[in-house]
C-alpha atoms as a PDB file:
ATOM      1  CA  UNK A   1       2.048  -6.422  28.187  1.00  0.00           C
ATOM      2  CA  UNK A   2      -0.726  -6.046  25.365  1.00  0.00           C
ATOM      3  CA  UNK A   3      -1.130  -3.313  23.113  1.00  0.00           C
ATOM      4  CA  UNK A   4      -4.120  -2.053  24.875  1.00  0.00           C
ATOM      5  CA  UNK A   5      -2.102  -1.327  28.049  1.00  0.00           C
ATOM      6  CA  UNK A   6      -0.532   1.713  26.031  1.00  0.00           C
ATOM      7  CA  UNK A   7      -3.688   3.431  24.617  1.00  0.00           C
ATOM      8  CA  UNK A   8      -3.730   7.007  26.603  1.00  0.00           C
ATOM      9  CA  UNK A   9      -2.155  10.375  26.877  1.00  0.00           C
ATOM     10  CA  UNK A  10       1.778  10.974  28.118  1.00  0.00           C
ATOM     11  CA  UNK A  11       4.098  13.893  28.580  1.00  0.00           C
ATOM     12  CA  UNK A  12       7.079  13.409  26.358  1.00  0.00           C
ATOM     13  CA  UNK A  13      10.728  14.897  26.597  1.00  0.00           C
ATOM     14  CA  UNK A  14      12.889  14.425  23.524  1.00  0.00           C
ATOM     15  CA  UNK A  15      16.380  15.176  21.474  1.00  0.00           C
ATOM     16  CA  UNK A  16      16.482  16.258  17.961  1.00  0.00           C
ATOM     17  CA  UNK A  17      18.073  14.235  15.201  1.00  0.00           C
ATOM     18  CA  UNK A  18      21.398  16.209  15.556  1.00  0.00           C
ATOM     19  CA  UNK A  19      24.178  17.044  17.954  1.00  0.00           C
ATOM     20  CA  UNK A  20      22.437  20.103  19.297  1.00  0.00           C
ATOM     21  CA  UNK A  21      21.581  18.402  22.747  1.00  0.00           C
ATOM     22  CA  UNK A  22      18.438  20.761  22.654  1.00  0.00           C
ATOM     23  CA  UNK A  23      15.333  19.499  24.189  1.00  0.00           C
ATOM     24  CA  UNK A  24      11.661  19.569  22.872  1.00  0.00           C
ATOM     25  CA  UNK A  25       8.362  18.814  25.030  1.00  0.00           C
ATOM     26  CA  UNK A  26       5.052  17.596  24.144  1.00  0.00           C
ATOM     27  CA  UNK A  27       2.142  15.108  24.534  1.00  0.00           C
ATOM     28  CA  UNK A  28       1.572  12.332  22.393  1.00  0.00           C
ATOM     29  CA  UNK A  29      -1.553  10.294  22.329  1.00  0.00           C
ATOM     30  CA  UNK A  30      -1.987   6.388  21.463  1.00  0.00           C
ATOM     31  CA  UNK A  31      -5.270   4.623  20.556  1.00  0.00           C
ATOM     32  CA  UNK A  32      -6.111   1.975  18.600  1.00  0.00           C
ATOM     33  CA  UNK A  33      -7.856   1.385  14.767  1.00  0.00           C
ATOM     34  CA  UNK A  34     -10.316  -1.694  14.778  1.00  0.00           C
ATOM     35  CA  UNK A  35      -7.473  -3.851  13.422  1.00  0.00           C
ATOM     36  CA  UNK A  36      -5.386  -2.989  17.150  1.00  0.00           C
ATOM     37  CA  UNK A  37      -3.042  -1.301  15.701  1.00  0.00           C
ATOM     38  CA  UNK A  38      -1.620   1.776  17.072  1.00  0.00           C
ATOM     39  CA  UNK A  39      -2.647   5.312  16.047  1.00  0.00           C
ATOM     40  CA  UNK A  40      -0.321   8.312  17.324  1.00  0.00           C
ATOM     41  CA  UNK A  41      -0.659  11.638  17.358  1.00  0.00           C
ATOM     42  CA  UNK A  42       2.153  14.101  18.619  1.00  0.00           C
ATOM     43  CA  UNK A  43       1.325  17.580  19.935  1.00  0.00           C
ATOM     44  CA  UNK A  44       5.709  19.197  20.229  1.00  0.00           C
ATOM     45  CA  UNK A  45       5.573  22.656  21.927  1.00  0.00           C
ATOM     46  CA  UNK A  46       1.961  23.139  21.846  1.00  0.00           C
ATOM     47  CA  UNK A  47       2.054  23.918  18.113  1.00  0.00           C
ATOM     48  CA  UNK A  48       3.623  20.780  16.045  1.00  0.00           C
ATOM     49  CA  UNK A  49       1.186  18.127  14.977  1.00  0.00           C
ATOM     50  CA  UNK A  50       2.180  15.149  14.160  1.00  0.00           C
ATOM     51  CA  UNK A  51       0.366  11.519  13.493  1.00  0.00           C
ATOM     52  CA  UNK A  52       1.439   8.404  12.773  1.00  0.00           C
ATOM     53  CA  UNK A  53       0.505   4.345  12.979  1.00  0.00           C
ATOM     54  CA  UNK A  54       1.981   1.519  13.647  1.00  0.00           C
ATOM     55  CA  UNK A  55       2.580  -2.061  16.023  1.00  0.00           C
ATOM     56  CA  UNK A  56       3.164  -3.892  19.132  1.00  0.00           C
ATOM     57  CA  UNK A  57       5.296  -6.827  19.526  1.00  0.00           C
ATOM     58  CA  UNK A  58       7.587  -8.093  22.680  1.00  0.00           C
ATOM     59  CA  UNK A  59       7.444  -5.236  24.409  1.00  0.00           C
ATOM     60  CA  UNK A  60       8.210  -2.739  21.229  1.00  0.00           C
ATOM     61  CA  UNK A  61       5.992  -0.464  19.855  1.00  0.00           C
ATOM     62  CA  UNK A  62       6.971   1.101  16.165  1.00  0.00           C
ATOM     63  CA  UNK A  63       5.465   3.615  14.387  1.00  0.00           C
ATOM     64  CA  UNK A  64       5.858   5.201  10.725  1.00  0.00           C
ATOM     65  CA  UNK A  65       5.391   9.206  11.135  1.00  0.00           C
ATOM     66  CA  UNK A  66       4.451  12.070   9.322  1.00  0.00           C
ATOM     67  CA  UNK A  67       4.417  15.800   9.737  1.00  0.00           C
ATOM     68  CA  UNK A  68       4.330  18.961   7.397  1.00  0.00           C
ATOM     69  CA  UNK A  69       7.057  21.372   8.490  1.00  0.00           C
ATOM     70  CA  UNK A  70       8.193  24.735   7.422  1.00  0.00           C
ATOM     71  CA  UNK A  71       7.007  25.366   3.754  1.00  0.00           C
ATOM     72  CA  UNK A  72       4.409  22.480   3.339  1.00  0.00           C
ATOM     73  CA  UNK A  73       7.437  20.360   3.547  1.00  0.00           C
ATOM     74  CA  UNK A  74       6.097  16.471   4.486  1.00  0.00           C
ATOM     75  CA  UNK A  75       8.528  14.784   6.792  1.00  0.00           C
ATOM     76  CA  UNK A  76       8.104  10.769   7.386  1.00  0.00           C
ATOM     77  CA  UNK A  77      10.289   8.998  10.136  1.00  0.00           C
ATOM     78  CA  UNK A  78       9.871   5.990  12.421  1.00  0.00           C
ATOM     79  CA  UNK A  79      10.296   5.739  15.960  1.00  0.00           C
ATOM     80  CA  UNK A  80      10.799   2.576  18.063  1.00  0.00           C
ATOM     81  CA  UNK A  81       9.724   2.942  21.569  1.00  0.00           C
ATOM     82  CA  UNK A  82      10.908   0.163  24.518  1.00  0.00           C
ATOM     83  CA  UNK A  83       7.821  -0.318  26.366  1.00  0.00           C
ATOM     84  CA  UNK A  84       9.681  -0.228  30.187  1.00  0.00           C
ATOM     85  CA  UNK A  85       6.041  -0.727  31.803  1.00  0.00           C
ATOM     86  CA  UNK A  86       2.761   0.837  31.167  1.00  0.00           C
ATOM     87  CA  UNK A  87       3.688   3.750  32.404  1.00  0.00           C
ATOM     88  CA  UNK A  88       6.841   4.558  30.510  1.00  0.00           C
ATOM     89  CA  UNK A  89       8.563   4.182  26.907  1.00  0.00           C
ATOM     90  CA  UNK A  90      11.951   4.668  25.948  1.00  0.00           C
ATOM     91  CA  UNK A  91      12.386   5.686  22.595  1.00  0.00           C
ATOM     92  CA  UNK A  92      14.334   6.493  19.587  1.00  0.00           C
ATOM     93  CA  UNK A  93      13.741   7.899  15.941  1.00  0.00           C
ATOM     94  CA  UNK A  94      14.792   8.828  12.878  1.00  0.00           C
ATOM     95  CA  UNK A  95      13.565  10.672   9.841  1.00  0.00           C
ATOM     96  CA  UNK A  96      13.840  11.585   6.159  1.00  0.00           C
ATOM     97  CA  UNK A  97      15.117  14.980   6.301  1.00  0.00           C
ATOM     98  CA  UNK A  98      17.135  14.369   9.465  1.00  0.00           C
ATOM     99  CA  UNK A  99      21.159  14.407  10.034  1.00  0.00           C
ATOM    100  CA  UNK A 100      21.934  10.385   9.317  1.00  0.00           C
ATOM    101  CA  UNK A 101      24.815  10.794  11.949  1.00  0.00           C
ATOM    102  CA  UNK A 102      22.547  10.787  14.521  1.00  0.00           C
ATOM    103  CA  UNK A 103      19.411   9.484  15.861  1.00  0.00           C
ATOM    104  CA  UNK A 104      16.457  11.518  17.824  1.00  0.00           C
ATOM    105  CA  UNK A 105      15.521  10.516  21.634  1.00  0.00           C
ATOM    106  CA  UNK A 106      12.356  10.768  23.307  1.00  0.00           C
ATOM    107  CA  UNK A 107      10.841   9.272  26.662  1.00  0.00           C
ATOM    108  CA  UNK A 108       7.419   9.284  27.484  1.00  0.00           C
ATOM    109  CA  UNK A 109       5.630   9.257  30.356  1.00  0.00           C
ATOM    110  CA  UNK A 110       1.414   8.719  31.225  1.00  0.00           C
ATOM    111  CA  UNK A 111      -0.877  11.180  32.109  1.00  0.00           C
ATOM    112  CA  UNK A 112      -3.295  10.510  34.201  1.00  0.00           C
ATOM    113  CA  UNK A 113      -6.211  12.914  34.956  1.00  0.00           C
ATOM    114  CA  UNK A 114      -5.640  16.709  33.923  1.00  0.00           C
ATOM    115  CA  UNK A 115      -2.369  16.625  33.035  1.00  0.00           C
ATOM    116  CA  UNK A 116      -0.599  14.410  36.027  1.00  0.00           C
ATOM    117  CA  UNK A 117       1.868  12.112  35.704  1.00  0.00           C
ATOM    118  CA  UNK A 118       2.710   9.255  37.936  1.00  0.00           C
ATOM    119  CA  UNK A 119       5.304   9.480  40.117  1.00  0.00           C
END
């Protein structure tokens, strides 16, 4: 796989970094700077922004994070995302204000067209 297979839109479906088993839902886009590295932004219940870059290697995409939360507060993480196929990542994160017990989850899956996934 090369890191231009990944550039589009998915549906995500994550955990939060704590014991809660709650889920969140979102999109998160991928593109590319002009170096091919990988640009992210993260739309979580149609109100959360958050952007981040990062690399591709074996089949492993990683990418630093950033979002402001309540109060202005800037949170940073990584997440580290198995690339399954082109169609699917597996995932797992982790950041600075989060419970260090546990680590997040998310999966994401491609769009394709308005808003479809692929079965």
């Amino acid at each position: 796989m090369k890191v231009e297979d990944l550039v589009g839109n998915y549906s995500i479906v994550g955990e939060n970094q704590n014991d809660s088993g709650v889920q969140y839902r979102g999109t998160l886009s991928l593109k590319l700077d002009a170096d091919k590295r990988i640009v992210a932004q993260w739309l979580i219940h149609d109100e959360q922004v958050q952007v981040g870059e990062g690399f591709f290697s074996n089949d492993i995409l990683v990418i630093n994070f950033s979002y402001q939360g309540e109060n202005q507060q800037l949170f940073t993480g990584t997440v580290v995302y198995r690339c399954l196929s082109k169609t699917v990542l597996d995932g797992f994160w982790s950041e600075s204000e989060g419970d260090p017990r546990y680590l997040g989850k998310e999966k994401a899956y491609r769009m394709f067209g308005e808003g479809q996934l692929l079965n």
